[in-house]
Protein backbone atom coordinates (compact mmCIF):
# COMPACT_ATOMS: atom_id res chain seq x y z
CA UNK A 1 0.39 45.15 11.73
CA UNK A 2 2.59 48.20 10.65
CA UNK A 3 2.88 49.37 6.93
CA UNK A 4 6.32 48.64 7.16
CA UNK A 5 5.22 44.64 8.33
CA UNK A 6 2.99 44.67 5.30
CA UNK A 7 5.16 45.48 3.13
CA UNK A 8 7.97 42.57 4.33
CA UNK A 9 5.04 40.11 4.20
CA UNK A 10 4.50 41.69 0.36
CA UNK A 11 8.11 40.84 -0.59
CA UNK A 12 8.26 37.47 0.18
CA UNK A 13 4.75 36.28 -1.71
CA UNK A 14 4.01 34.89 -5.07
CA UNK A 15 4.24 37.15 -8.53
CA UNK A 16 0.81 39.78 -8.27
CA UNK A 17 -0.38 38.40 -4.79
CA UNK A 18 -0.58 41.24 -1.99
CA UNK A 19 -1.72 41.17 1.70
CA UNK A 20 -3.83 43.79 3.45
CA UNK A 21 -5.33 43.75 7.05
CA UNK A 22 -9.38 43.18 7.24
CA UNK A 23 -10.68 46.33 9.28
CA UNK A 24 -13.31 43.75 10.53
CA UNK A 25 -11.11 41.31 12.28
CA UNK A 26 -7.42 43.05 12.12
CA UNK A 27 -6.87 39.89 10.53
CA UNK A 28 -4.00 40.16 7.36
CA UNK A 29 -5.71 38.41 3.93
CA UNK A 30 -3.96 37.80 0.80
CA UNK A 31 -5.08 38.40 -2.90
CA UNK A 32 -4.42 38.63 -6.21
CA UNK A 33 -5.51 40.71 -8.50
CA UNK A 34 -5.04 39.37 -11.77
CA UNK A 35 -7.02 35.95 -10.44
CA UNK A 36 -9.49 37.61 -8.00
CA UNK A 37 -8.09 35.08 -5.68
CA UNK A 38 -8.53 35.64 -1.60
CA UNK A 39 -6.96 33.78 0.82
CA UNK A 40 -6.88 34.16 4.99
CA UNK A 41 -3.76 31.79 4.48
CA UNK A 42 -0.62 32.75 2.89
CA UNK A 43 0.20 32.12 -0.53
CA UNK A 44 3.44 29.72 -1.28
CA UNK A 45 6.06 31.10 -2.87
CA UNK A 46 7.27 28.60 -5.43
CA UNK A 47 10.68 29.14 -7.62
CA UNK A 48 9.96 31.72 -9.96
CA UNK A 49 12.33 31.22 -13.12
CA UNK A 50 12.68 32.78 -16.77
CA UNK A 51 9.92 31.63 -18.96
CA UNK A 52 10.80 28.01 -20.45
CA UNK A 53 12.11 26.74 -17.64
CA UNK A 54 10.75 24.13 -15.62
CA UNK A 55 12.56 22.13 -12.73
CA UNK A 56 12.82 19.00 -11.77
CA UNK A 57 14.26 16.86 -8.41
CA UNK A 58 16.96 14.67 -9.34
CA UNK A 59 17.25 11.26 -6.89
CA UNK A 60 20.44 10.91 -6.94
CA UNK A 61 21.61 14.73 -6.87
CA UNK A 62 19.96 17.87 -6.78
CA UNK A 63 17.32 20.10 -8.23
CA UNK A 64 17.55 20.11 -12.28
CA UNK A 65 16.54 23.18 -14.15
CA UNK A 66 15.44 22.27 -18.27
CA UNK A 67 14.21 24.54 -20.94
CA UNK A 68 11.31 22.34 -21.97
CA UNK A 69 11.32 23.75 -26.12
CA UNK A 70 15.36 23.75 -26.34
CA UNK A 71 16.47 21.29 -24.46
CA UNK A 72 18.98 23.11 -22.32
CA UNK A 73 19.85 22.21 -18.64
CA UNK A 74 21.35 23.13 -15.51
CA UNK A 75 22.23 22.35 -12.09
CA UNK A 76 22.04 25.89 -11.17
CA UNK A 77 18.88 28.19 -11.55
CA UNK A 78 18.33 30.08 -14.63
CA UNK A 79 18.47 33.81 -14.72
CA UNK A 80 16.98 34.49 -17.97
């Protein structure tokens, strides 16, 4: 895998989790730094939002965002 591959499979993984290629094997891994955490698979991104927010699936709608210490909510995700 190029640099530039790396870098696109960077983007698109969890808040502090990184990929390099394992000269061994050629084989990309994933870690984090802040946990020490490996991984051969790839992390899931999940919805990052602003902190306080937590979501929630509705059953008859859609996704819910709520602030869990204000008590605000919204149909559409947070920003900040």
């Amino acid at each position: 895998s190029t640099a530039k591959e790396a870098l696109t499979e960077s983007e698109a993984l969890p808040s502090g989790w990184e990929c390099a290629n394992d000269p061994n094997s050629g084989k990309t891994y994933y870690f984090c730094r802040t946990t020490a955490e490996r991984s051969w698979t790839k992390p899931v991104l999940i919805d990052e939002l602003p902190a306080g927010w937590k979501s929630a699936k509705d059953p008859n709608s859609s996704k819910l965002y709520y602030h869990h210490s204000d008590g605000r909510t919204s149909w559409t995700k947070p920003t900040e």
